[in-house]
ModelCIF file with pLDDT and N, C-alpha, C, O atoms, coordinates in Angstrom:
data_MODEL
#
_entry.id   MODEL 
#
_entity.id                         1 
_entity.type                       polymer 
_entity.pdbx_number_of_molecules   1 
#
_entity_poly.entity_id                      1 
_entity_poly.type                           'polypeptide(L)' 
_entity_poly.nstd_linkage                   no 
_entity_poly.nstd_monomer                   no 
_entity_poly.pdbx_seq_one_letter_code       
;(UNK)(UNK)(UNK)(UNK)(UNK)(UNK)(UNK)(UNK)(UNK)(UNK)(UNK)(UNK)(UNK)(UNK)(UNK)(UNK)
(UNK)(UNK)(UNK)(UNK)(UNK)(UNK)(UNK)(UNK)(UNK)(UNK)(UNK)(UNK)(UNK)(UNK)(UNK)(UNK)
(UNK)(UNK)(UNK)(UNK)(UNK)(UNK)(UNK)(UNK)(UNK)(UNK)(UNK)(UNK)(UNK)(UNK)
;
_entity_poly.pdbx_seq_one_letter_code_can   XXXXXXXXXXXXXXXXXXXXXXXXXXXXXXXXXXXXXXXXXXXXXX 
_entity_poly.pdbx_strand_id                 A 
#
loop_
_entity_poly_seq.entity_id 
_entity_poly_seq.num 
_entity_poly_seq.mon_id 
_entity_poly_seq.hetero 
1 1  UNK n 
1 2  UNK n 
1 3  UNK n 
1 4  UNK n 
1 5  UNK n 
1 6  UNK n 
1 7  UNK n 
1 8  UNK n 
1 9  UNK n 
1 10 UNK n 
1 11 UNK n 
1 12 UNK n 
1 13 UNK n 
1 14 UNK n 
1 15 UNK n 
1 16 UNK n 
1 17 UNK n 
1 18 UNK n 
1 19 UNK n 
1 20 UNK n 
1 21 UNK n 
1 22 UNK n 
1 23 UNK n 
1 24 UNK n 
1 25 UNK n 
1 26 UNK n 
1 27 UNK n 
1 28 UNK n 
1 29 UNK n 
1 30 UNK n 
1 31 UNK n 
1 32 UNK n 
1 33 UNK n 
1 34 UNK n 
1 35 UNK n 
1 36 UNK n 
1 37 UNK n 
1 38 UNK n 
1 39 UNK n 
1 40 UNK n 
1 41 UNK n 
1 42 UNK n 
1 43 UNK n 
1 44 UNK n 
1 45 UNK n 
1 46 UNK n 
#
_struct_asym.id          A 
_struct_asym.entity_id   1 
#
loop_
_ma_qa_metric.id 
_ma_qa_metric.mode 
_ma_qa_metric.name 
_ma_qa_metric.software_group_id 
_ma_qa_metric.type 
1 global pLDDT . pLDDT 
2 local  pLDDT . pLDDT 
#
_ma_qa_metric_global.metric_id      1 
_ma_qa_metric_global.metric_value   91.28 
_ma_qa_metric_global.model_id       1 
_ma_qa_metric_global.ordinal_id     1 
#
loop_
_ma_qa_metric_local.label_asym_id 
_ma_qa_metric_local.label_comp_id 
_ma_qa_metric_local.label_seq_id 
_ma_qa_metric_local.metric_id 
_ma_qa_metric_local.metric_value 
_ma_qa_metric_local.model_id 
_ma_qa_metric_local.ordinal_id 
A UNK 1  2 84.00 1 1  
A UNK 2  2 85.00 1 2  
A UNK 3  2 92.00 1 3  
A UNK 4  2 93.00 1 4  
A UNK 5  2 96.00 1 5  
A UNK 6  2 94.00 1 6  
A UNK 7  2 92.00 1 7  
A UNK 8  2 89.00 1 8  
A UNK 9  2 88.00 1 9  
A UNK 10 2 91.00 1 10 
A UNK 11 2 90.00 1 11 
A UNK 12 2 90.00 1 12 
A UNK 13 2 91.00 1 13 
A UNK 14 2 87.00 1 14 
A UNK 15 2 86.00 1 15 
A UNK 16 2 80.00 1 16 
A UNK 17 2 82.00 1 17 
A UNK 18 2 87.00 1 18 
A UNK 19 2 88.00 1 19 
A UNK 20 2 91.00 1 20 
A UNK 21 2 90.00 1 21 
A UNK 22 2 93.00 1 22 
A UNK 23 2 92.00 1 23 
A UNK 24 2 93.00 1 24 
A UNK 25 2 95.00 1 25 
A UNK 26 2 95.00 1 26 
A UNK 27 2 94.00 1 27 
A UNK 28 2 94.00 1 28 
A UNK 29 2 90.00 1 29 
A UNK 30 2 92.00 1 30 
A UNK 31 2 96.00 1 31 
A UNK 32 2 94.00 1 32 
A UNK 33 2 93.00 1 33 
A UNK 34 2 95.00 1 34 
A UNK 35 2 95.00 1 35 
A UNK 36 2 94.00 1 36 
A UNK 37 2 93.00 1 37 
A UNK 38 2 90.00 1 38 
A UNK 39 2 93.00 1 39 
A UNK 40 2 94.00 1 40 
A UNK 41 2 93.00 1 41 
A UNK 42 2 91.00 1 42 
A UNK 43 2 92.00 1 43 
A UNK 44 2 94.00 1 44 
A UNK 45 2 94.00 1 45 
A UNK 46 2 94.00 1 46 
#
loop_
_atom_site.group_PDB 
_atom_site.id 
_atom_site.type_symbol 
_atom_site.label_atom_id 
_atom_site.label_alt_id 
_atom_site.label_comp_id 
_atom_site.label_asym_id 
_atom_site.label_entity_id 
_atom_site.label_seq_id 
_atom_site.pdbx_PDB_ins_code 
_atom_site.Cartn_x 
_atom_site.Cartn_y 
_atom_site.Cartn_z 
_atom_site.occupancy 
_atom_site.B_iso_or_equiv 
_atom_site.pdbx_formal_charge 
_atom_site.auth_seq_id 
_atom_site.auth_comp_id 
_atom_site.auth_asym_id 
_atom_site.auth_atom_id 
_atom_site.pdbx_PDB_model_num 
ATOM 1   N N  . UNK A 1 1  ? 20.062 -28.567 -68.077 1.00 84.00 ? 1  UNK A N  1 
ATOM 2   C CA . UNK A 1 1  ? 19.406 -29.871 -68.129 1.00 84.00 ? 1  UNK A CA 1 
ATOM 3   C C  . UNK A 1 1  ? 17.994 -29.764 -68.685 1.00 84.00 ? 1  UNK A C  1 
ATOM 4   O O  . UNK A 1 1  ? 17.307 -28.856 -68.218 1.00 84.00 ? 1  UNK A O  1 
ATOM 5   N N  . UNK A 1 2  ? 17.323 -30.744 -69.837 1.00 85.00 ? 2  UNK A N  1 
ATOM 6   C CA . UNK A 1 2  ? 16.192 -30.570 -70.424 1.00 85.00 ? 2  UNK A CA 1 
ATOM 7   C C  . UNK A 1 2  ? 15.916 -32.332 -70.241 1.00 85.00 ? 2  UNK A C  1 
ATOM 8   O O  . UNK A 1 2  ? 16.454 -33.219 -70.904 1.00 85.00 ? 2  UNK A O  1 
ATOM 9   N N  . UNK A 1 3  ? 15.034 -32.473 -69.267 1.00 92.00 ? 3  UNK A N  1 
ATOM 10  C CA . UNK A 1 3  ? 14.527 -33.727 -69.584 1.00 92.00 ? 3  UNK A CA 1 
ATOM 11  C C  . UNK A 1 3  ? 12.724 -34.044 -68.867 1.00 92.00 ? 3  UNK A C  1 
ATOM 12  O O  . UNK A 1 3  ? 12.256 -33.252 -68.049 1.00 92.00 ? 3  UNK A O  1 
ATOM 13  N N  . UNK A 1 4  ? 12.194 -34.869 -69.184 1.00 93.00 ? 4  UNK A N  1 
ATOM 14  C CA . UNK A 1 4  ? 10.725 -34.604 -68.850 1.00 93.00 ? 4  UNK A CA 1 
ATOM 15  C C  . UNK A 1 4  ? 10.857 -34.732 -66.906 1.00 93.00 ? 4  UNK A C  1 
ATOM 16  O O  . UNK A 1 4  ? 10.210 -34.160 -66.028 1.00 93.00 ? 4  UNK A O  1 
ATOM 17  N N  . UNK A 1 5  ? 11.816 -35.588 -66.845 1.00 96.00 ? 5  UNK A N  1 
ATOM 18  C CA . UNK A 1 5  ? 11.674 -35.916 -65.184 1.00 96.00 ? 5  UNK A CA 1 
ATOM 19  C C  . UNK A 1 5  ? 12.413 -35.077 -64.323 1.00 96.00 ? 5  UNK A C  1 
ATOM 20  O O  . UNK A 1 5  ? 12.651 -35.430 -63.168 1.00 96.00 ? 5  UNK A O  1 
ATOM 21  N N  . UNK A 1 6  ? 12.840 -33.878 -64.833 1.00 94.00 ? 6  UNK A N  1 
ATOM 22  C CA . UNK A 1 6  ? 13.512 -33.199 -63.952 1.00 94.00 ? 6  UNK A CA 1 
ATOM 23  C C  . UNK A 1 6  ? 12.745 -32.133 -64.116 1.00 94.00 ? 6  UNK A C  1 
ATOM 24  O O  . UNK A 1 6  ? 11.866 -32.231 -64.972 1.00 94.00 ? 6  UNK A O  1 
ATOM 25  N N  . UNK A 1 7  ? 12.880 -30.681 -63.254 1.00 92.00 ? 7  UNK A N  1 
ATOM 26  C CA . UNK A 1 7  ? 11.631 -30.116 -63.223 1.00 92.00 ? 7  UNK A CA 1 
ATOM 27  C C  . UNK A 1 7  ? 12.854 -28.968 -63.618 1.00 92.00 ? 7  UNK A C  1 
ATOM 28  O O  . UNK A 1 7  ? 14.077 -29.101 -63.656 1.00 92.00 ? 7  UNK A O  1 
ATOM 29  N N  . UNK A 1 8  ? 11.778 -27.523 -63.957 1.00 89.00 ? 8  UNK A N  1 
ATOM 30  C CA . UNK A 1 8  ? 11.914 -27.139 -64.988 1.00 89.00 ? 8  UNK A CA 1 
ATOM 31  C C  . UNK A 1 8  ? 12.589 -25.666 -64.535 1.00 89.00 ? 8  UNK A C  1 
ATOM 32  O O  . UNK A 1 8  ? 11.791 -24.967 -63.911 1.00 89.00 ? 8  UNK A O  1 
ATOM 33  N N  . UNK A 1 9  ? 13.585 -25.221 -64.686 1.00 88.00 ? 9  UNK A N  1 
ATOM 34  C CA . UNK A 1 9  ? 14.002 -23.657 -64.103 1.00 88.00 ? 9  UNK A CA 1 
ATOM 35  C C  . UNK A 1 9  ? 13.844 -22.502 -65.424 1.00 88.00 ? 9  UNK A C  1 
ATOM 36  O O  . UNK A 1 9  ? 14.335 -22.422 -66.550 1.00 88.00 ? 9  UNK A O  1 
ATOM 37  N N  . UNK A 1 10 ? 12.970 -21.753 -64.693 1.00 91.00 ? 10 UNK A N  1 
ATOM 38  C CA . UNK A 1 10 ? 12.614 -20.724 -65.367 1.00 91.00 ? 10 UNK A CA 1 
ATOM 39  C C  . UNK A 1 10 ? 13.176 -19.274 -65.307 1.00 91.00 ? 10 UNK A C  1 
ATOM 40  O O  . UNK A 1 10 ? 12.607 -18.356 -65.898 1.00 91.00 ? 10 UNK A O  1 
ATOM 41  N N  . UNK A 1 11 ? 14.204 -19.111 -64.644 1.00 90.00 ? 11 UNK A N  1 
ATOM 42  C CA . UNK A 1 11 ? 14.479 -17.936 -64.376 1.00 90.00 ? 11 UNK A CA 1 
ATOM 43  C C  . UNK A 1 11 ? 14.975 -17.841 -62.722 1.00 90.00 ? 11 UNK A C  1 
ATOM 44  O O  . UNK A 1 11 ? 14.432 -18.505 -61.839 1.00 90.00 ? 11 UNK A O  1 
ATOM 45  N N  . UNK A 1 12 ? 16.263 -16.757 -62.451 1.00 90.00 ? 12 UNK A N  1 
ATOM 46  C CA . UNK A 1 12 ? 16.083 -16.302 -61.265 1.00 90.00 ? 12 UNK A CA 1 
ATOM 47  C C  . UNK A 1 12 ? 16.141 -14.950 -60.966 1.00 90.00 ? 12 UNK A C  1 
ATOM 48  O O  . UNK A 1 12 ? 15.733 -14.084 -61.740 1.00 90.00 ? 12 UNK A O  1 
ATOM 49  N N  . UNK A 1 13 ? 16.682 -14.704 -59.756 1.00 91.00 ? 13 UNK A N  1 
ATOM 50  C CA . UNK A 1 13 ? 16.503 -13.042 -58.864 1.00 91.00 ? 13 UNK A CA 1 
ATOM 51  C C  . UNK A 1 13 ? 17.845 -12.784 -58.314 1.00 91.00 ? 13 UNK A C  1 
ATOM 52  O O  . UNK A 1 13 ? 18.398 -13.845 -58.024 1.00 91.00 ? 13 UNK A O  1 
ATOM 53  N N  . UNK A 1 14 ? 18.532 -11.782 -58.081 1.00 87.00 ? 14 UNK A N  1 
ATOM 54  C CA . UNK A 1 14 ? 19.372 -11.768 -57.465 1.00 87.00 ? 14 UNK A CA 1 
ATOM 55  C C  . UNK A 1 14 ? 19.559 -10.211 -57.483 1.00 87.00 ? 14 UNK A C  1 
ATOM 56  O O  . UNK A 1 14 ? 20.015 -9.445  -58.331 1.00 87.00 ? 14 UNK A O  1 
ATOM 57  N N  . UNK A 1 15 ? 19.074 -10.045 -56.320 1.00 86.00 ? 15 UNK A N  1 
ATOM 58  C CA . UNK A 1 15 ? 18.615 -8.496  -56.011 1.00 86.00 ? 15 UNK A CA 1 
ATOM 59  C C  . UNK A 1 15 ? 18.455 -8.183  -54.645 1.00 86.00 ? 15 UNK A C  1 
ATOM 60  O O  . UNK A 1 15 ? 17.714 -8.769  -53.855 1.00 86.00 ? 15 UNK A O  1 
ATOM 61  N N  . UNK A 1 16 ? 19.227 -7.184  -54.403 1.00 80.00 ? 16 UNK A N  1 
ATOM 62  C CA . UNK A 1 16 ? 19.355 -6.791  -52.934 1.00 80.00 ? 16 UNK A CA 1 
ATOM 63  C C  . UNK A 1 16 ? 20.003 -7.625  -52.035 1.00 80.00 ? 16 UNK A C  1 
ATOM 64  O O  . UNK A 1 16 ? 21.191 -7.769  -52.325 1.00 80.00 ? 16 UNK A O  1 
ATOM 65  N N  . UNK A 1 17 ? 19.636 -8.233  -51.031 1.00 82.00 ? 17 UNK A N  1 
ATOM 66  C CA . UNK A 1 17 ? 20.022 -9.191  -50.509 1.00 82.00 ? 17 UNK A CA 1 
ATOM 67  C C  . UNK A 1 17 ? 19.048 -10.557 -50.809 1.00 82.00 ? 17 UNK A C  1 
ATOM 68  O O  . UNK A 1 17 ? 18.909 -11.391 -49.913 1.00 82.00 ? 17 UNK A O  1 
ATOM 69  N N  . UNK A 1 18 ? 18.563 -10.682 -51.773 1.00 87.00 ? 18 UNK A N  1 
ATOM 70  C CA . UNK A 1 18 ? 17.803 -11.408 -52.205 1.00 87.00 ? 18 UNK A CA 1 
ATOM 71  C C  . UNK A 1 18 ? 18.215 -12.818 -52.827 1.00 87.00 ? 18 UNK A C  1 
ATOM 72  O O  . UNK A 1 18 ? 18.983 -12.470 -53.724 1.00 87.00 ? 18 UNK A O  1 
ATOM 73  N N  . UNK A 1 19 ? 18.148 -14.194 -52.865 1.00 88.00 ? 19 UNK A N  1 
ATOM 74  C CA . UNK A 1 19 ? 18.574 -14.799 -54.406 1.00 88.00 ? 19 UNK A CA 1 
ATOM 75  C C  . UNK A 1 19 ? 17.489 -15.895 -54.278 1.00 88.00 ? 19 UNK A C  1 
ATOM 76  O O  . UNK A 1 19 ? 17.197 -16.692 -53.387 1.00 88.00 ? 19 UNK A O  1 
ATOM 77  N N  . UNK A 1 20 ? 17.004 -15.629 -55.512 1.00 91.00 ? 20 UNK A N  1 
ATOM 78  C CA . UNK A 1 20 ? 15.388 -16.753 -55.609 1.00 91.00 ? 20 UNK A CA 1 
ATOM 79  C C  . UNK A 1 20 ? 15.899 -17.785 -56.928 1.00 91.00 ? 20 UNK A C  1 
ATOM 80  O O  . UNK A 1 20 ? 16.875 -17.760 -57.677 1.00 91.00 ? 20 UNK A O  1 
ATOM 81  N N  . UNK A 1 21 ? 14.754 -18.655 -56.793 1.00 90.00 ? 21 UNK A N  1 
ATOM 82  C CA . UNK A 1 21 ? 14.763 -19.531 -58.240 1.00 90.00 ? 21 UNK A CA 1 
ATOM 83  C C  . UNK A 1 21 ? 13.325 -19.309 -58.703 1.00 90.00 ? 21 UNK A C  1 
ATOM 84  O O  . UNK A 1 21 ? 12.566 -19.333 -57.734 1.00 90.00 ? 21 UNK A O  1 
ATOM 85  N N  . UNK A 1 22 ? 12.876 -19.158 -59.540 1.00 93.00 ? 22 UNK A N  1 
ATOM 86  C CA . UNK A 1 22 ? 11.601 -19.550 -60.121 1.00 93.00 ? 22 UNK A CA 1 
ATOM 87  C C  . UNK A 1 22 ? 11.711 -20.779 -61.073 1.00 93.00 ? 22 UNK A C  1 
ATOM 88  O O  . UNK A 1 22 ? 12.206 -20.832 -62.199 1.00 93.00 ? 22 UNK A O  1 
ATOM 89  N N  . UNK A 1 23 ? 11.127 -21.742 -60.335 1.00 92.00 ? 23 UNK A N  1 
ATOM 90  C CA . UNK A 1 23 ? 10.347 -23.045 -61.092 1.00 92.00 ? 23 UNK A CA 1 
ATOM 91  C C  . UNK A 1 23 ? 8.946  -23.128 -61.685 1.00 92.00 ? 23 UNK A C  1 
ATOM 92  O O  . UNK A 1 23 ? 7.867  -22.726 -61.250 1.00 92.00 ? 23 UNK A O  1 
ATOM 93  N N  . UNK A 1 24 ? 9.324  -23.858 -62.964 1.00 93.00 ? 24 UNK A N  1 
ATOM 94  C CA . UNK A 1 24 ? 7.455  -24.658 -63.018 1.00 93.00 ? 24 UNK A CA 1 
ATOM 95  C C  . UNK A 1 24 ? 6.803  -24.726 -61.843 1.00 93.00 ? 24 UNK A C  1 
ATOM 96  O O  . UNK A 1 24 ? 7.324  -25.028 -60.769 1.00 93.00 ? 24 UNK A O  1 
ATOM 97  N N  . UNK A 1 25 ? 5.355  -24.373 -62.073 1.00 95.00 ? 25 UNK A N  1 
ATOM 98  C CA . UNK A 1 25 ? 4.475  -24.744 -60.264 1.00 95.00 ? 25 UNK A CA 1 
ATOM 99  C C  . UNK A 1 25 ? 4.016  -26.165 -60.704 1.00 95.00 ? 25 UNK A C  1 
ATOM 100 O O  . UNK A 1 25 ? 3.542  -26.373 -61.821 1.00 95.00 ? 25 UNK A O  1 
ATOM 101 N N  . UNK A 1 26 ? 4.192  -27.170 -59.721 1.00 95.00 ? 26 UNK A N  1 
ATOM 102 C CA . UNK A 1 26 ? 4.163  -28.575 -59.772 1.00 95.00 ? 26 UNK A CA 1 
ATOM 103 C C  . UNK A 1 26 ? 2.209  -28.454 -58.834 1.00 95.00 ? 26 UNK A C  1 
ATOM 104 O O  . UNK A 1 26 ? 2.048  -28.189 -57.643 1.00 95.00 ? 26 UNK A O  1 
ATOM 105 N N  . UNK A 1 27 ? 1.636  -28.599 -59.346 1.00 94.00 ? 27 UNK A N  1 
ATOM 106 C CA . UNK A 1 27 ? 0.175  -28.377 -58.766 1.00 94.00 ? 27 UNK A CA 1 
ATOM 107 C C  . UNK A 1 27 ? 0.082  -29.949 -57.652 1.00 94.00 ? 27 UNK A C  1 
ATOM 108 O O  . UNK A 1 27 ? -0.743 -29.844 -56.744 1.00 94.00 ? 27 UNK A O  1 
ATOM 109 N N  . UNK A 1 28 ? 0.679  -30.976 -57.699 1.00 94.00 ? 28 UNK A N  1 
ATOM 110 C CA . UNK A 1 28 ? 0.514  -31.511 -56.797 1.00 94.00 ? 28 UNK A CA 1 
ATOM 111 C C  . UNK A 1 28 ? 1.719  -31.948 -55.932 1.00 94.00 ? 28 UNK A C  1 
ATOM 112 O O  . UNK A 1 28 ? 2.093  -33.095 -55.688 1.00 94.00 ? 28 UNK A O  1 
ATOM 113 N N  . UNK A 1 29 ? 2.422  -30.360 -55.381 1.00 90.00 ? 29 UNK A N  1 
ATOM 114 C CA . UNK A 1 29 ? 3.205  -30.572 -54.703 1.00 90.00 ? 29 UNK A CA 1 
ATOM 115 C C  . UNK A 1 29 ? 4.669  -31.890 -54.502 1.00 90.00 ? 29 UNK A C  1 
ATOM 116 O O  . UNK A 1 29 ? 5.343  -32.235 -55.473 1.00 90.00 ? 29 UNK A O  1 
ATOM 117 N N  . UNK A 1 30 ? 4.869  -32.368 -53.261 1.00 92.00 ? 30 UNK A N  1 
ATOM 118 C CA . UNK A 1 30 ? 6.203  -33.338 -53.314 1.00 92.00 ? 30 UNK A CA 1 
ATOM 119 C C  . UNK A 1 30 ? 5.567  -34.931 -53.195 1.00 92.00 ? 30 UNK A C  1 
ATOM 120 O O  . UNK A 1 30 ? 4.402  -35.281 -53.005 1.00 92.00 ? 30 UNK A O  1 
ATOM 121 N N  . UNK A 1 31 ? 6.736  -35.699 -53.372 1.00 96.00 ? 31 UNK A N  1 
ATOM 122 C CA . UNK A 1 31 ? 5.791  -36.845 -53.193 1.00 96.00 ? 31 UNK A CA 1 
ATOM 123 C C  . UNK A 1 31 ? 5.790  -37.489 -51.932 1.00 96.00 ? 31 UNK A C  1 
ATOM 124 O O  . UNK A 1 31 ? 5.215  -38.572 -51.826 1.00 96.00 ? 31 UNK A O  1 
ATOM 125 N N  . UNK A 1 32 ? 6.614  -36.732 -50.519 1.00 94.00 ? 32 UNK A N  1 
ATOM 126 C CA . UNK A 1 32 ? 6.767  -37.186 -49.712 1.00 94.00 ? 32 UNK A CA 1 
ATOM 127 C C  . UNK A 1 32 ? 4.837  -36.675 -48.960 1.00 94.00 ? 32 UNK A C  1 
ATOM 128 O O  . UNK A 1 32 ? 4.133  -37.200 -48.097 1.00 94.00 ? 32 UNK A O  1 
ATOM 129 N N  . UNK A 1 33 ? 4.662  -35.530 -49.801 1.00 93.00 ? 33 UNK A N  1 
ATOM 130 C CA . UNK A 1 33 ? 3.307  -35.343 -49.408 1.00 93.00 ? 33 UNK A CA 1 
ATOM 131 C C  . UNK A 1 33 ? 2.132  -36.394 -49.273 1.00 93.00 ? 33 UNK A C  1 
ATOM 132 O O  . UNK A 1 33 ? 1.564  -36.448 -48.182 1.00 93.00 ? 33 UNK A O  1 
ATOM 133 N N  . UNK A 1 34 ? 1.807  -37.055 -50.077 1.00 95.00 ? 34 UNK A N  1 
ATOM 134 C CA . UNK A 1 34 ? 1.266  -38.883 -50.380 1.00 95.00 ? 34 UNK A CA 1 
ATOM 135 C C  . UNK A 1 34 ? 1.989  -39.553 -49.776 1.00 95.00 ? 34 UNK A C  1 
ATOM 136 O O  . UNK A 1 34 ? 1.789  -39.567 -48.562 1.00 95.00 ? 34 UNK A O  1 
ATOM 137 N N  . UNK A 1 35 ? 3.066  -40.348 -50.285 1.00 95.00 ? 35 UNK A N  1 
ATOM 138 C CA . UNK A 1 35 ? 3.572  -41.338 -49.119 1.00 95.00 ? 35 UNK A CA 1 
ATOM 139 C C  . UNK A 1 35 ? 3.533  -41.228 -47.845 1.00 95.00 ? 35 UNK A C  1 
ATOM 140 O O  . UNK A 1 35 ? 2.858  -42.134 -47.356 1.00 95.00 ? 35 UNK A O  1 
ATOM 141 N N  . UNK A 1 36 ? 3.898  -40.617 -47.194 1.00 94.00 ? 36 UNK A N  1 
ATOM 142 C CA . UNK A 1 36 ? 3.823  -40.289 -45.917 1.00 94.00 ? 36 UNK A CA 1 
ATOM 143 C C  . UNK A 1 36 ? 2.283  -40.130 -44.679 1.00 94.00 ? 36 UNK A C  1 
ATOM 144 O O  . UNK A 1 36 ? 2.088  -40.216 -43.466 1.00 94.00 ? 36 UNK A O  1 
ATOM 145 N N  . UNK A 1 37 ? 1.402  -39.828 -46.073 1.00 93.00 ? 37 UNK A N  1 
ATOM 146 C CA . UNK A 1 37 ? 0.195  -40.132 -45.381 1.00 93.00 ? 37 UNK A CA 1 
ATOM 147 C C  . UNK A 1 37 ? -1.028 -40.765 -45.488 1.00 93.00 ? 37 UNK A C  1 
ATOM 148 O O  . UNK A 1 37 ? -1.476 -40.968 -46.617 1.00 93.00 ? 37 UNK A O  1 
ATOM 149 N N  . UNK A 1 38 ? -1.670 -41.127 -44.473 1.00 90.00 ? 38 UNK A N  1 
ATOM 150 C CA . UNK A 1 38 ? -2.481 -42.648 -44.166 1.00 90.00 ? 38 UNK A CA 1 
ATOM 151 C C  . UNK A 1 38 ? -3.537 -41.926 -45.398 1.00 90.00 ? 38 UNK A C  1 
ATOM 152 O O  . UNK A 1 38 ? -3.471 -42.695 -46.357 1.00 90.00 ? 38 UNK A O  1 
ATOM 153 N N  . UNK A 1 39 ? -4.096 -41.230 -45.601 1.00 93.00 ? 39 UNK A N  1 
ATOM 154 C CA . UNK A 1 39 ? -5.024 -40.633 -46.576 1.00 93.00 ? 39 UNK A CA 1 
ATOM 155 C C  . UNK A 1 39 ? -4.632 -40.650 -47.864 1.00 93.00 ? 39 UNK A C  1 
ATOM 156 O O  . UNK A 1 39 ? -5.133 -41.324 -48.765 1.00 93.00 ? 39 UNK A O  1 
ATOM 157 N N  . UNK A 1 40 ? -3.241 -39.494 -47.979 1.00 94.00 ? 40 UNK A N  1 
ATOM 158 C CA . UNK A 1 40 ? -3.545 -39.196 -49.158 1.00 94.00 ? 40 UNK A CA 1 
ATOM 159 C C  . UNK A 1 40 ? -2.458 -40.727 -50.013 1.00 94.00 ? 40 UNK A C  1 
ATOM 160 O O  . UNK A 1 40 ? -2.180 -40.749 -51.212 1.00 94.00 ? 40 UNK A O  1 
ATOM 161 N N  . UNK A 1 41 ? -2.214 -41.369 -49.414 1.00 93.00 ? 41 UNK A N  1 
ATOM 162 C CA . UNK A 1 41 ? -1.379 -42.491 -50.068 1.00 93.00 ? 41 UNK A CA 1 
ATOM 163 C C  . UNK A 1 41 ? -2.871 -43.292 -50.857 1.00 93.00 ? 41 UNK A C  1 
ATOM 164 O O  . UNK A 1 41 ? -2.929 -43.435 -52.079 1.00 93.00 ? 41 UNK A O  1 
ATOM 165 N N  . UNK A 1 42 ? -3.445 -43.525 -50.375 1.00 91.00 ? 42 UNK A N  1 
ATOM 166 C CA . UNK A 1 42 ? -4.447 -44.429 -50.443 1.00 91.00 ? 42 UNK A CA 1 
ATOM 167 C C  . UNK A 1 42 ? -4.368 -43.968 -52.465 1.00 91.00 ? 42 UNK A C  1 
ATOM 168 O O  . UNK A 1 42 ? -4.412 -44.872 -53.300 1.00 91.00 ? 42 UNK A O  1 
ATOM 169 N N  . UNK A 1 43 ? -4.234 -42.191 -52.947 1.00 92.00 ? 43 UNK A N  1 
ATOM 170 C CA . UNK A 1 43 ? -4.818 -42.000 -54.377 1.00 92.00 ? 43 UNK A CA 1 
ATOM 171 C C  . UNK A 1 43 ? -3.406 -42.724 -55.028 1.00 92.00 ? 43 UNK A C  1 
ATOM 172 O O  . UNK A 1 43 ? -3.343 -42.677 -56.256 1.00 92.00 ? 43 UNK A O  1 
ATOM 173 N N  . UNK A 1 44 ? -2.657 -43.161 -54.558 1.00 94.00 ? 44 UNK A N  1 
ATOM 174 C CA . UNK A 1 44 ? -1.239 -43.746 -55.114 1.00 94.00 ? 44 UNK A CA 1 
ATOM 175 C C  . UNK A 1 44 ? -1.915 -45.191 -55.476 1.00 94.00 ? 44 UNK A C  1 
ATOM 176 O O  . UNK A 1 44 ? -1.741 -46.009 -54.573 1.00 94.00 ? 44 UNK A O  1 
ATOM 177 N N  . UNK A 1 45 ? -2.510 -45.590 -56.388 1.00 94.00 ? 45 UNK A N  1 
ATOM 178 C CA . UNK A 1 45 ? -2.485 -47.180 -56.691 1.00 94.00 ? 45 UNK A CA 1 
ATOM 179 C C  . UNK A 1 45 ? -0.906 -47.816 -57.248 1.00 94.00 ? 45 UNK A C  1 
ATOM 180 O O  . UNK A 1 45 ? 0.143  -47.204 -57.452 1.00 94.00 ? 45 UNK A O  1 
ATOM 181 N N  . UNK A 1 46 ? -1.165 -48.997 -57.364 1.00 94.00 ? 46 UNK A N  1 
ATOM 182 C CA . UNK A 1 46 ? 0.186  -49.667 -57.683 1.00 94.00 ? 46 UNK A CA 1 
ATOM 183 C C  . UNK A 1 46 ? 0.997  -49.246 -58.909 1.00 94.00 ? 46 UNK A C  1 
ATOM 184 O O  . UNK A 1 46 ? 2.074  -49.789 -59.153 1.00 94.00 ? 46 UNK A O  1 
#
């Protein structure tokens, strides 16, 4: 999948008992992070 709104897989691991994903780092985290709170909602304008 290649599209701007889906986020981006870069590679994985699968080693030992291990199995990872490496993603793009999204620098401002999820969005349940903002909604959810009385503060940081407030930088969400309409």
């Amino acid at each position: 999948l290649q599209h701007r709104n889906l986020v981006r897989l870069l590679g994985c691991c699968i080693q030992r008992d291990e199995k990872m994903l490496v993603y793009e780092f999204m620098p401002n985290k999820s969005l349940d992070f903002f909604i959810f709170d009385e503060m940081r909602i407030k930088f969400l304008d309409w």
